[in-house]
C-alpha atoms as a PDB file:
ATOM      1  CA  UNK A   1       0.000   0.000   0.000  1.00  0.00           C
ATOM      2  CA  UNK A   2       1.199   3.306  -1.257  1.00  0.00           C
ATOM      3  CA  UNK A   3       0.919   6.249   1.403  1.00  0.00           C
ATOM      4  CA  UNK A   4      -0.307   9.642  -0.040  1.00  0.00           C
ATOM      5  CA  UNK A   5       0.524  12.046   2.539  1.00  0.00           C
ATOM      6  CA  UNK A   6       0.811  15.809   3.195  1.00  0.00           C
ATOM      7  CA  UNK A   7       3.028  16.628   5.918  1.00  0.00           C
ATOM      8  CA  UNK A   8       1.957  20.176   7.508  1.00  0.00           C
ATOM      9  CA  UNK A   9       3.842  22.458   9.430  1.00  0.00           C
ATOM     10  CA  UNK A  10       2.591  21.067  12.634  1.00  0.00           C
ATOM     11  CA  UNK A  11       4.807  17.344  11.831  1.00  0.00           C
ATOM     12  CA  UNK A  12       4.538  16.219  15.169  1.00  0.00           C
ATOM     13  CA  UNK A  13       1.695  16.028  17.957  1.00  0.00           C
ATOM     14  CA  UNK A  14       2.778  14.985  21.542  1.00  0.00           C
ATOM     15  CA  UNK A  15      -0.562  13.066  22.186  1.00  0.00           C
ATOM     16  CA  UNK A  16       0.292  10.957  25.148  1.00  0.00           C
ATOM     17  CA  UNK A  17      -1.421   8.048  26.273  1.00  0.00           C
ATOM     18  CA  UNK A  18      -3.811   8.337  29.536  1.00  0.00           C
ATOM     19  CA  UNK A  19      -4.107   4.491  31.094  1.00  0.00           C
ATOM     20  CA  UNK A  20      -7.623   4.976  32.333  1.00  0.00           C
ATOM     21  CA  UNK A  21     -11.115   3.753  30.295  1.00  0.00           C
ATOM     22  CA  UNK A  22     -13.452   6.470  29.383  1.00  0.00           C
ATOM     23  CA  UNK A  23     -16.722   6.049  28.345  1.00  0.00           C
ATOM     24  CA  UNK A  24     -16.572   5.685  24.051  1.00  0.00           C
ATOM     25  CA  UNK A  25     -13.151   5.935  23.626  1.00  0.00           C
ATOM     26  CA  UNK A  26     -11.110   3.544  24.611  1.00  0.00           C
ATOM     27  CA  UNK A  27     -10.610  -0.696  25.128  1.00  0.00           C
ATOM     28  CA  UNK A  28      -8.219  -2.892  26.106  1.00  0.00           C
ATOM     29  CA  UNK A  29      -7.233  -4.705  23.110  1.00  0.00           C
ATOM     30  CA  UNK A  30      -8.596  -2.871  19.625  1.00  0.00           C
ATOM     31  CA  UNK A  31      -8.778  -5.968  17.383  1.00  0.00           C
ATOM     32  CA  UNK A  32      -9.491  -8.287  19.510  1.00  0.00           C
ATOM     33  CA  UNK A  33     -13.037  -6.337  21.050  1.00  0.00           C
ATOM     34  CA  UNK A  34     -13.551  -5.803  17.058  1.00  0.00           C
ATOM     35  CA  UNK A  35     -13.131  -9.519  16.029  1.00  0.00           C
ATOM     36  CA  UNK A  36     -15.585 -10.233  18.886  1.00  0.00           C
ATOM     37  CA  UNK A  37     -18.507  -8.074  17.571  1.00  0.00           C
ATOM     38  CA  UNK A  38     -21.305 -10.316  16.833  1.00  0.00           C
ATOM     39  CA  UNK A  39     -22.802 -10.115  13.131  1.00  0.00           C
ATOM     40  CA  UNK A  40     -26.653 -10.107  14.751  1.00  0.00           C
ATOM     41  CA  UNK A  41     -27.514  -7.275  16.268  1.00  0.00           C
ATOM     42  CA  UNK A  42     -29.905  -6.403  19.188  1.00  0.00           C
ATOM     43  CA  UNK A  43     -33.568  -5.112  17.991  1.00  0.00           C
ATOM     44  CA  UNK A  44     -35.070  -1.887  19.192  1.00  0.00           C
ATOM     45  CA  UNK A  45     -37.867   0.627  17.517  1.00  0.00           C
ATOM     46  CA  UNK A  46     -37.808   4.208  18.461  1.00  0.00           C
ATOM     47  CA  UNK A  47     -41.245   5.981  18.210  1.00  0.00           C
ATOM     48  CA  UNK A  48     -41.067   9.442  16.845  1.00  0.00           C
ATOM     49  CA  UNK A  49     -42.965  12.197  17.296  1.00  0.00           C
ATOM     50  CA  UNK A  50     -40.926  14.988  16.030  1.00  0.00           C
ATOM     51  CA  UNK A  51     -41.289  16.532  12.481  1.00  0.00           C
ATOM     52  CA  UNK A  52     -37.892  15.685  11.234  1.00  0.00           C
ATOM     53  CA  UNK A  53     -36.601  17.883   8.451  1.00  0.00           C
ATOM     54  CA  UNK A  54     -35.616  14.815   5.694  1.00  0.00           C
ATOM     55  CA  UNK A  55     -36.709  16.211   2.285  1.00  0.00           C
ATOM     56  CA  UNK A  56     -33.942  15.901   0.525  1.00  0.00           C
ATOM     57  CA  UNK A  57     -31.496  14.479   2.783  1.00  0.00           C
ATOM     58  CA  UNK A  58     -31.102  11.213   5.401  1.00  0.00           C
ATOM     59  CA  UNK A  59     -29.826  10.452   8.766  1.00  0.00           C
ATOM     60  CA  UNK A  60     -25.576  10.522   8.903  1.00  0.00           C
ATOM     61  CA  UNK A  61     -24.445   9.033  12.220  1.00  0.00           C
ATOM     62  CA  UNK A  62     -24.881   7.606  15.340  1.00  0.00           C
ATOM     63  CA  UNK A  63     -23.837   8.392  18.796  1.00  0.00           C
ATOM     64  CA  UNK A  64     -24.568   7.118  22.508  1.00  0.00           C
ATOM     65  CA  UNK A  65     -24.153   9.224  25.842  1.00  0.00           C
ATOM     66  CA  UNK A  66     -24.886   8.652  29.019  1.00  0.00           C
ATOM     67  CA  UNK A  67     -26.965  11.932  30.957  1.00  0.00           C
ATOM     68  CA  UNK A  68     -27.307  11.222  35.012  1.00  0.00           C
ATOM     69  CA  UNK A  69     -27.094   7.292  34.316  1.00  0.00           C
ATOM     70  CA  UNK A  70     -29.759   7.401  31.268  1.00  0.00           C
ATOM     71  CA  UNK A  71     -28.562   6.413  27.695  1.00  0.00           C
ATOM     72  CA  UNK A  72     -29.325   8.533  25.113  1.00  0.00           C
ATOM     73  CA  UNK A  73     -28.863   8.190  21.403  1.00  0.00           C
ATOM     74  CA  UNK A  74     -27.996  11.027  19.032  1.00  0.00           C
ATOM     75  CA  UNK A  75     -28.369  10.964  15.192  1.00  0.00           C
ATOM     76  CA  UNK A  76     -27.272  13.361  12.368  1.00  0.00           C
ATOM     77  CA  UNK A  77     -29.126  14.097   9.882  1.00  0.00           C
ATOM     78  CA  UNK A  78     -29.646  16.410   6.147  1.00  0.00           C
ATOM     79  CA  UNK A  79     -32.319  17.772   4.589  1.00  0.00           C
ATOM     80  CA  UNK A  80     -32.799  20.448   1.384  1.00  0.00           C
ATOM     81  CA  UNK A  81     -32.153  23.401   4.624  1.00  0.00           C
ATOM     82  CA  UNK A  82     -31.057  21.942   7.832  1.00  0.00           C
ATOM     83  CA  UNK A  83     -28.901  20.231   9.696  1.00  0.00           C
ATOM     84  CA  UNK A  84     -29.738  18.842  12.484  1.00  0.00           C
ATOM     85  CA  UNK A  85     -29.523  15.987  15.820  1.00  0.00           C
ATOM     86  CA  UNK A  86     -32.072  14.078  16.773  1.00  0.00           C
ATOM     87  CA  UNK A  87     -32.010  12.602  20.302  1.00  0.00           C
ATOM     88  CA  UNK A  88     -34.053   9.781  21.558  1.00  0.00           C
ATOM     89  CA  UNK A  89     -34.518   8.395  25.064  1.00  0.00           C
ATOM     90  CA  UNK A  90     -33.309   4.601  24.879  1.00  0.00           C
ATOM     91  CA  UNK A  91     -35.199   3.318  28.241  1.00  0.00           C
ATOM     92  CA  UNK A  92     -38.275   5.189  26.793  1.00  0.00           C
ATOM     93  CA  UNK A  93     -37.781   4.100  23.341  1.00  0.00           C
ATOM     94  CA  UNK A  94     -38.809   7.556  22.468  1.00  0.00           C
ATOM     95  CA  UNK A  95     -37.282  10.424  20.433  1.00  0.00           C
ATOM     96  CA  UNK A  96     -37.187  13.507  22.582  1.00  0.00           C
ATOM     97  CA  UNK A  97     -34.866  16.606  21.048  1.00  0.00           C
ATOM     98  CA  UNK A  98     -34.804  17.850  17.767  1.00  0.00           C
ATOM     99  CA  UNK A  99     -31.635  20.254  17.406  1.00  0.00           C
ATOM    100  CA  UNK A 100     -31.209  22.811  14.278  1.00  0.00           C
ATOM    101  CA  UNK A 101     -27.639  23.067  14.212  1.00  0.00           C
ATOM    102  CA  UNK A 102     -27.366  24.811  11.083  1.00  0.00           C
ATOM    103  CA  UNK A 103     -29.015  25.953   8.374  1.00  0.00           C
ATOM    104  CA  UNK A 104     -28.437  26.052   4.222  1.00  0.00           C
ATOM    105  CA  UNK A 105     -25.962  26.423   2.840  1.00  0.00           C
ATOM    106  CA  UNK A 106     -24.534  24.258   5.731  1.00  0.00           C
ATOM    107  CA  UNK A 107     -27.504  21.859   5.492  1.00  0.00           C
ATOM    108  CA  UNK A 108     -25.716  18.538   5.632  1.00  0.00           C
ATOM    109  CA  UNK A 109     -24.282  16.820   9.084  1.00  0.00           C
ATOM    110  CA  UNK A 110     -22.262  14.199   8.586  1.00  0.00           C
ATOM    111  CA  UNK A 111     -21.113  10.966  10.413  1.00  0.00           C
ATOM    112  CA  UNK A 112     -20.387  12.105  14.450  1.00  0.00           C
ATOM    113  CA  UNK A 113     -18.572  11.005  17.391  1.00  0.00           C
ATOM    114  CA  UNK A 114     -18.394  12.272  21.010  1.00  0.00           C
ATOM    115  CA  UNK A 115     -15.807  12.264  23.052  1.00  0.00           C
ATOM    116  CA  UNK A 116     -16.564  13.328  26.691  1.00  0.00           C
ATOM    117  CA  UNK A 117     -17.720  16.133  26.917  1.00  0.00           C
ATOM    118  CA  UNK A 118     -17.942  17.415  23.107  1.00  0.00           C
ATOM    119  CA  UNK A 119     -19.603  15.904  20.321  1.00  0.00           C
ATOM    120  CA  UNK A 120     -17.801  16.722  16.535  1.00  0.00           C
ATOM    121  CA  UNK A 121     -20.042  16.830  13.572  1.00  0.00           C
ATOM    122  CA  UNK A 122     -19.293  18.682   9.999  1.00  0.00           C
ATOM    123  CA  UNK A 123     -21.643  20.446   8.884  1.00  0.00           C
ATOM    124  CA  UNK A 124     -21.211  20.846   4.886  1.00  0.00           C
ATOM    125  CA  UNK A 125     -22.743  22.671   1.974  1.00  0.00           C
ATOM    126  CA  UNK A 126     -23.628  19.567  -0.213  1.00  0.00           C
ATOM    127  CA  UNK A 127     -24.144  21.324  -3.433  1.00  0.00           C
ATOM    128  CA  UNK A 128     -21.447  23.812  -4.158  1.00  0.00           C
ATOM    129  CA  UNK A 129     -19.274  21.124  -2.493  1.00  0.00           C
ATOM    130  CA  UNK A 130     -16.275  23.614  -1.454  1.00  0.00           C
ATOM    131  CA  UNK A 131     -17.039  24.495   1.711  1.00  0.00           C
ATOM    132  CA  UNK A 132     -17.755  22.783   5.405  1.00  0.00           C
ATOM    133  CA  UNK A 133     -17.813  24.064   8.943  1.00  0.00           C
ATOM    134  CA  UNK A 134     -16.195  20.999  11.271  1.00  0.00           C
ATOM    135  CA  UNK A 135     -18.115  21.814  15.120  1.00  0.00           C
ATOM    136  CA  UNK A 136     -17.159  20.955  18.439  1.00  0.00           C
ATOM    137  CA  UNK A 137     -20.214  20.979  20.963  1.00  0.00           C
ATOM    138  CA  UNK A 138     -20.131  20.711  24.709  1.00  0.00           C
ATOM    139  CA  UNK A 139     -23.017  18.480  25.253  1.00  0.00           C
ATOM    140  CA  UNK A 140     -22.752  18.695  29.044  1.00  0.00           C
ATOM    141  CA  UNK A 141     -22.882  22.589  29.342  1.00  0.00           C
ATOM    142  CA  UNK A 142     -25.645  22.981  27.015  1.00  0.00           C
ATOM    143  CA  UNK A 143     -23.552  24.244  24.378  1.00  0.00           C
ATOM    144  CA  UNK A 144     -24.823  21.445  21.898  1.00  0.00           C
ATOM    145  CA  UNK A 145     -29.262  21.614  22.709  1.00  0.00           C
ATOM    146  CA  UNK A 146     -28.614  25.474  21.938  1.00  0.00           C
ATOM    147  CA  UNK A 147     -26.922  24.819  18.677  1.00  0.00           C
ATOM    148  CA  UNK A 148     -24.147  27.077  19.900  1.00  0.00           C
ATOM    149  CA  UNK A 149     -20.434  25.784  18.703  1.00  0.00           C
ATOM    150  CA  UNK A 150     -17.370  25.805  21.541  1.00  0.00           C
ATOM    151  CA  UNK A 151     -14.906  25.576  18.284  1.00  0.00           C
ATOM    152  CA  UNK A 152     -15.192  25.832  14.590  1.00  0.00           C
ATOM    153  CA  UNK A 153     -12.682  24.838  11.829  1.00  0.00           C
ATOM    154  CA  UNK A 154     -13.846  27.041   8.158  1.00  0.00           C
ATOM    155  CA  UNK A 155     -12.792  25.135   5.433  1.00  0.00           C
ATOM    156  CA  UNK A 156     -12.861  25.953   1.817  1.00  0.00           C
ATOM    157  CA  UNK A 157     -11.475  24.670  -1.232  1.00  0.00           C
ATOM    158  CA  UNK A 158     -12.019  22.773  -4.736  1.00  0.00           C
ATOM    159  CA  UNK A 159     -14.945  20.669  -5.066  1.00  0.00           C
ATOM    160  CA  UNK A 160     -15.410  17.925  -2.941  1.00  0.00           C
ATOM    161  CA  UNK A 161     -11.988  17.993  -0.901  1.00  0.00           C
ATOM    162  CA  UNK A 162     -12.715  20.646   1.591  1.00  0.00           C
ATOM    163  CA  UNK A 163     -15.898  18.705   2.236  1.00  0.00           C
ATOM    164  CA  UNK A 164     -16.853  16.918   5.957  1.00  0.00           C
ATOM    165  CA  UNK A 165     -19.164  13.773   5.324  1.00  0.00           C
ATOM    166  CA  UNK A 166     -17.323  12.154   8.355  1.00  0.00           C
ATOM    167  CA  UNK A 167     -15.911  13.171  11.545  1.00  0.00           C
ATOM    168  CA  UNK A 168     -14.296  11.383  14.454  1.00  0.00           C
ATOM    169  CA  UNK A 169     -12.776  12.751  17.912  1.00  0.00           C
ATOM    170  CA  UNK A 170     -10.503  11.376  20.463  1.00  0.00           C
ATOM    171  CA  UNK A 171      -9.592  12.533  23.683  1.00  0.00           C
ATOM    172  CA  UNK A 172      -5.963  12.521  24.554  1.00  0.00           C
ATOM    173  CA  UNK A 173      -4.610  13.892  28.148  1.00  0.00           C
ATOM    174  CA  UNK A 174      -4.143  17.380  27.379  1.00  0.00           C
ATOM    175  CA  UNK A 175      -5.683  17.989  23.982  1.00  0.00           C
ATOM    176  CA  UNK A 176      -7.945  15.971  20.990  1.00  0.00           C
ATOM    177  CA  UNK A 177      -6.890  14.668  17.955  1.00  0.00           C
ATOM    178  CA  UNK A 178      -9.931  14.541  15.238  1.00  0.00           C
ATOM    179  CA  UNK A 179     -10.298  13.232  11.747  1.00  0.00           C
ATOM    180  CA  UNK A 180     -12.233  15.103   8.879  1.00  0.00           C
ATOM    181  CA  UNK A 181     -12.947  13.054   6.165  1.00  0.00           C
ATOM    182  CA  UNK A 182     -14.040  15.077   2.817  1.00  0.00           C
ATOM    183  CA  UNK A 183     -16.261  13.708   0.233  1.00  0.00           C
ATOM    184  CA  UNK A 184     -16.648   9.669  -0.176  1.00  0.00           C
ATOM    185  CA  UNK A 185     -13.983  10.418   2.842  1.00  0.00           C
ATOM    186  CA  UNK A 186     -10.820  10.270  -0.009  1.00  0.00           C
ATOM    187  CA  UNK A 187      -8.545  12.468   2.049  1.00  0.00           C
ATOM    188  CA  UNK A 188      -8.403  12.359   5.918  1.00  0.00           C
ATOM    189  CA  UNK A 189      -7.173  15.296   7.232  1.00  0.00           C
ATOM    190  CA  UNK A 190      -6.502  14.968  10.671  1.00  0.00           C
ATOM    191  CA  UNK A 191      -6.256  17.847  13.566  1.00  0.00           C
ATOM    192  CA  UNK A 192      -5.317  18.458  17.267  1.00  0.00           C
ATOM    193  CA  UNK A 193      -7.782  20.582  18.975  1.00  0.00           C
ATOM    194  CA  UNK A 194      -7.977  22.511  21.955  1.00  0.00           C
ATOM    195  CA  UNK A 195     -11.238  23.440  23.021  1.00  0.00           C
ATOM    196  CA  UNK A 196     -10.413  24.986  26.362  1.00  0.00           C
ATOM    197  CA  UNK A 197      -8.472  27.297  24.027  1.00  0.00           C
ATOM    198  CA  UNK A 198     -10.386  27.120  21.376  1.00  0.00           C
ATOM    199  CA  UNK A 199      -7.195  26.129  19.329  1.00  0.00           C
ATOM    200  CA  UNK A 200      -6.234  24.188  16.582  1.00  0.00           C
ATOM    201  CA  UNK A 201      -3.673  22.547  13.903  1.00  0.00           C
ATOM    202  CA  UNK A 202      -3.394  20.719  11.161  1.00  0.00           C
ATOM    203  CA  UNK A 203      -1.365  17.609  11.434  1.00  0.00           C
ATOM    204  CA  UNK A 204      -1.528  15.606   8.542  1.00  0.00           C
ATOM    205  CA  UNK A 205      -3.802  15.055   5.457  1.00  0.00           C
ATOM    206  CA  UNK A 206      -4.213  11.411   4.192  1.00  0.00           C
ATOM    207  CA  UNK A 207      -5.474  10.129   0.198  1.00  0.00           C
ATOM    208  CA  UNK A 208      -6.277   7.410   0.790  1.00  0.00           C
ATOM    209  CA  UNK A 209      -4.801   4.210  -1.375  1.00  0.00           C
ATOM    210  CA  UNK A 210      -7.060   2.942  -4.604  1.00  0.00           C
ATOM    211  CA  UNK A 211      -9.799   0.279  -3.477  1.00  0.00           C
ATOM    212  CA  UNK A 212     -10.964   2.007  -0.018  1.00  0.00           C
ATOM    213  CA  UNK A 213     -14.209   2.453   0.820  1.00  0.00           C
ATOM    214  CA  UNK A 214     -16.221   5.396   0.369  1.00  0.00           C
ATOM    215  CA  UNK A 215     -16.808   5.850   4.279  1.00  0.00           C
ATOM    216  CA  UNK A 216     -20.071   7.835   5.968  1.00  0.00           C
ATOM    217  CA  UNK A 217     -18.794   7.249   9.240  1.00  0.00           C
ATOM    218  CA  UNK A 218     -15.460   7.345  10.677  1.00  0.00           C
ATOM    219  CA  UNK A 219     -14.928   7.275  14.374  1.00  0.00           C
ATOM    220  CA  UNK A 220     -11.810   6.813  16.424  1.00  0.00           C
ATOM    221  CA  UNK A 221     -10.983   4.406  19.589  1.00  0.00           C
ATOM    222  CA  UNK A 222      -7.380   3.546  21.113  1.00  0.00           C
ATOM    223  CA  UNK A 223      -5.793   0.711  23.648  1.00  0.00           C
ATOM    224  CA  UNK A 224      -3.071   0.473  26.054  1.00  0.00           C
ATOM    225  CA  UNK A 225      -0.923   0.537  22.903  1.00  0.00           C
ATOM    226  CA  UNK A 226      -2.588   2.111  19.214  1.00  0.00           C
ATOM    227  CA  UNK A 227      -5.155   4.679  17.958  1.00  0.00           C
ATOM    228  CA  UNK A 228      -7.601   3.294  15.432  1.00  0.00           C
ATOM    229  CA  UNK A 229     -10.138   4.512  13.312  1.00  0.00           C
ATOM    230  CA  UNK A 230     -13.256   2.344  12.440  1.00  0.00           C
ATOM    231  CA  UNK A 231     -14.977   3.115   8.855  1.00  0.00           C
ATOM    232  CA  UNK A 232     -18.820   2.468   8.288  1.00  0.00           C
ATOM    233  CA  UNK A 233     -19.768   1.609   4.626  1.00  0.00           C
ATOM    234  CA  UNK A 234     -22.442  -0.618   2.739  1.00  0.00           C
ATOM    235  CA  UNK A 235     -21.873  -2.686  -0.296  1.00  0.00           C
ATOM    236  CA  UNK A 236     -24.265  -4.647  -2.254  1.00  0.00           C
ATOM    237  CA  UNK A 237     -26.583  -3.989   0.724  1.00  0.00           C
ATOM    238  CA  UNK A 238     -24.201  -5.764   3.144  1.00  0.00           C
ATOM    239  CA  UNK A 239     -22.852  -3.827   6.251  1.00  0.00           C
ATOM    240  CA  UNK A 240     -19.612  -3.352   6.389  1.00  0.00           C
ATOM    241  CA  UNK A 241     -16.756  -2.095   9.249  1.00  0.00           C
ATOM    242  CA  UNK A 242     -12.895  -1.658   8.246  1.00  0.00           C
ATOM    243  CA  UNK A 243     -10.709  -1.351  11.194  1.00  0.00           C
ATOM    244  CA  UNK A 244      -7.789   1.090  10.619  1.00  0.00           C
ATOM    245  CA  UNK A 245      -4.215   1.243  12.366  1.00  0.00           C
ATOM    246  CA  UNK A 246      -4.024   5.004  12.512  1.00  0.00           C
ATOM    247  CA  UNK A 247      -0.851   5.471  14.672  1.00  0.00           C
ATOM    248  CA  UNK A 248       1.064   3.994  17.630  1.00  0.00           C
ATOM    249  CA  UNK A 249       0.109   5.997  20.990  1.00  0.00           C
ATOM    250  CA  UNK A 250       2.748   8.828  21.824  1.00  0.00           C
ATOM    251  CA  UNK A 251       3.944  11.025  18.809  1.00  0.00           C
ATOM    252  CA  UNK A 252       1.680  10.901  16.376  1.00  0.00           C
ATOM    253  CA  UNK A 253       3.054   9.269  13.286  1.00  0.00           C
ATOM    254  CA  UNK A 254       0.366   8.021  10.724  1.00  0.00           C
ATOM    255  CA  UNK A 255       0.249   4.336  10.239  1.00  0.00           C
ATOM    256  CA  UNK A 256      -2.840   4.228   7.866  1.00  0.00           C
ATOM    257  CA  UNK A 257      -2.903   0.533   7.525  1.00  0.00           C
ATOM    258  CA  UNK A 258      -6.367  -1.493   6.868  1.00  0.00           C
ATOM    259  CA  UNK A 259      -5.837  -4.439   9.110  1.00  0.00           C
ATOM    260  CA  UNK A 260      -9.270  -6.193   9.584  1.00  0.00           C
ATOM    261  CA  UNK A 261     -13.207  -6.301   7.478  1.00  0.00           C
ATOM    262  CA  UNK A 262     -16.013  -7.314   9.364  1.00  0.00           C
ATOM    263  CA  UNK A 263     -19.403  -7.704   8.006  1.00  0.00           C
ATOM    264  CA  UNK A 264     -23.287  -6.915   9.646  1.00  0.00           C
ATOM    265  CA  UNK A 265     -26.477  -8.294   8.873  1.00  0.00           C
ATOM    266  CA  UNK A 266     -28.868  -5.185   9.527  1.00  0.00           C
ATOM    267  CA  UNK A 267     -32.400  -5.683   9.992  1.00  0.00           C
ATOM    268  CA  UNK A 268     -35.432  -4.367   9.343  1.00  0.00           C
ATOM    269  CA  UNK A 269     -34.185  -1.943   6.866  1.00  0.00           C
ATOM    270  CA  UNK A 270     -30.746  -0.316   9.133  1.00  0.00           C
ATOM    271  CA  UNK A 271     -28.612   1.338   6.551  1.00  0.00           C
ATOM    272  CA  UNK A 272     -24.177   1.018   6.865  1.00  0.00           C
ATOM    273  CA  UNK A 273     -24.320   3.059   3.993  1.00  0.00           C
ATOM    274  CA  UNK A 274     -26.007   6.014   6.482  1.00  0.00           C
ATOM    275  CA  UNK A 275     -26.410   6.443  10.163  1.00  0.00           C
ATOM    276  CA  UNK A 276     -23.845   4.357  12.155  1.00  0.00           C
ATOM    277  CA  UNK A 277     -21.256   4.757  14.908  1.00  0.00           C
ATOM    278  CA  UNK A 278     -19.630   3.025  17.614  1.00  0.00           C
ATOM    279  CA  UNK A 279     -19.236   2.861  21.458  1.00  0.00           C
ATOM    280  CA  UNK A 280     -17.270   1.912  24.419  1.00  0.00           C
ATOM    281  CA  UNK A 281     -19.528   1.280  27.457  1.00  0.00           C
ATOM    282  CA  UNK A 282     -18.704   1.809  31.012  1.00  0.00           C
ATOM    283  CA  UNK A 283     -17.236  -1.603  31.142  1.00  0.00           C
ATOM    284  CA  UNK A 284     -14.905  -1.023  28.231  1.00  0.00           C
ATOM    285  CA  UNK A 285     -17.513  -3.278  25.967  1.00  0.00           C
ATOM    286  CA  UNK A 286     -17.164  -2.416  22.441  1.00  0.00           C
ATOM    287  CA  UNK A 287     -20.828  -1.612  20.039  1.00  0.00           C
ATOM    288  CA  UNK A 288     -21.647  -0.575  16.899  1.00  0.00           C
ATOM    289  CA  UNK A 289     -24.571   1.251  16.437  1.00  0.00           C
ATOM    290  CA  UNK A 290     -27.120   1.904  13.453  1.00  0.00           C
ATOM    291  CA  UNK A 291     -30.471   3.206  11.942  1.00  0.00           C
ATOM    292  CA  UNK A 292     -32.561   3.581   9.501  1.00  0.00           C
ATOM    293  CA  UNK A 293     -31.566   6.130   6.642  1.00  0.00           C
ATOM    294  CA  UNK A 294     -35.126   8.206   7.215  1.00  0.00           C
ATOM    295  CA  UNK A 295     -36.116   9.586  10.595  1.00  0.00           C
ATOM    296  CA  UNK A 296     -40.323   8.191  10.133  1.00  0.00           C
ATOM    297  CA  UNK A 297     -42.667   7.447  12.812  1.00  0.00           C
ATOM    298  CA  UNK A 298     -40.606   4.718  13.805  1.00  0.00           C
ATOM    299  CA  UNK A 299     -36.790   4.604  13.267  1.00  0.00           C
ATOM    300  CA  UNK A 300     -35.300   0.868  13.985  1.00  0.00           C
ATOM    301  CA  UNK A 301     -32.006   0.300  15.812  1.00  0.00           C
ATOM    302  CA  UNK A 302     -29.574  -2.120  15.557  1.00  0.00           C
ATOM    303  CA  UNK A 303     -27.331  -2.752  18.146  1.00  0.00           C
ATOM    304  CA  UNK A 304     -24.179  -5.477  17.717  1.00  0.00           C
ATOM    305  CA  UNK A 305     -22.410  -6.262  20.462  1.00  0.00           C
ATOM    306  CA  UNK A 306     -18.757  -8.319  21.374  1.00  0.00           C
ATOM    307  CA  UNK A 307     -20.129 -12.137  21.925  1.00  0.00           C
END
């Protein structure tokens, strides 16, 4: 495999490892909680109430958090003017928040990840294609319900590579690293952020090699020893996951090497191609996550679990 990469000013990122589990970020062993996913997923149905904005667009990506011991799940969505989270209630099995985050030209939110306490989500203009705004929201201040950004990365450029169809975030000890990925995710441009500071650099953008999927989710997770990067995609209306070697833990150094394919069977009409994501319970139990593609009266959930 041929690496494509563009080496900013910013070469190196002191990103030092922190040896304690955090809720969706972090296992003990990477490929081994992967490899022990189980291909049949756990059944729920949501019931929606809400009038979801989906003319025109579909749900992106999936997220789980935890508010004063309740689980709640948050999905991205587009439509032809907004974009938007919708939160449901997972006890309830009820949808309960509908959030405008933005509105056109920055109608489309991609694939999301949170990482305690900020969720990341770009937020793109989908027709023009040269322009995106990547968002950090604290979800535990409020910042996030009142659509109200703690940091903001303005990108611009040619069509379709300034783009931000996918987004994941990891926490480090002092700072985050996050991944952009543009449109069909063929470059990954990856950042260290700073939201107490509301800083940020460019470390590294990544083209990725001939023959890799066309990814609508990417979110990170690390061990005791690696940072990896899990891609969501659908082909031939199978599920898919590829788990990524992104870089050893300590100075960031870009690995990019594809080192295991799992496959899903969905039911009842969840979409890889859409609305996925993963998480890292309080146990340090890895799950993937996915929906539907259209928020309707009743959104099904898949839930697939390590065996």
């Amino acid at each position: 495999m041929r690496l494509n990469l563009i080496i900013g000013s910013f070469l190196i990122a002191n990103l030092w490892f922190h040896p304690v589990l955090s809720f969706g970020q972090q296992v003990r062993n990477v490929p081994e909680a992967f490899e022990a996913l189980s291909s049949k997923p756990e059944f729920t149905l949501i019931k929606n109430k809400i009038k979801v904005p989906t003319e025109g667009g579909h749900l992106q990506g999936v997220q789980v958090i935890d508010i004063n011991g309740t689980e709640k799940i948050l999905i991205s969505g587009s439509s032809l003017t907004t974009a938007y989270i919708l939160q449901a209630d997972l006890p309830t099995k009820k949808t309960d928040t509908l959030i405008n985050l933005m509105h056109e030209p920055y109608r489309h939110a991609g694939g999301i990840q949170i990482s305690e306490p900020y969720l990341a989500v770009g937020i793109e203009d989908n027709y023009s294609k040269i322009t995106s705004k990547v968002c950090l929201y604290n979800y535990r201040n409020g910042n996030l319900y009142k659509a109200h950004p703690n940091v903001i990365i303005n990108r611009k450029g040619e069509a379709k590579l300034q783009t931000a169809g996918a987004t994941g975030l990891l926490r480090m000890v002092d700072d985050y690293l996050m991944v952009v990925g543009n449109w069909d995710s063929r470059n990954w441009d990856f950042y260290c952020i700073d939201p107490e500071k509301s800083e940020q650099k460019m470390l590294v953008s990544f083209a990725v090699p001939e023959g890799w999927a066309g990814y609508q989710s990417i979110n990170l997770i690390k061990d005791e020893k690696d940072i990896y990067a899990i891609g969501f995609y659908k082909k031939d209306g199978v599920g898919y996951t590829d788990l990524i070697l992104v870089s050893k833990l300590g100075t960031f150094v870009p690995l990019m090497k594809k080192v295991l394919t799992k496959t899903f069977n969905g039911i009842k009409g969840v979409d890889f191609g859409t609305a996925t994501g993963l998480q890292v319970d309080k146990e340090g139990n890895l799950h993937i996550w996915a929906v539907q593609s259209n928020a309707l009266k009743r959104i099904t959930v898949n839930k697939f679990s390590q065996q």
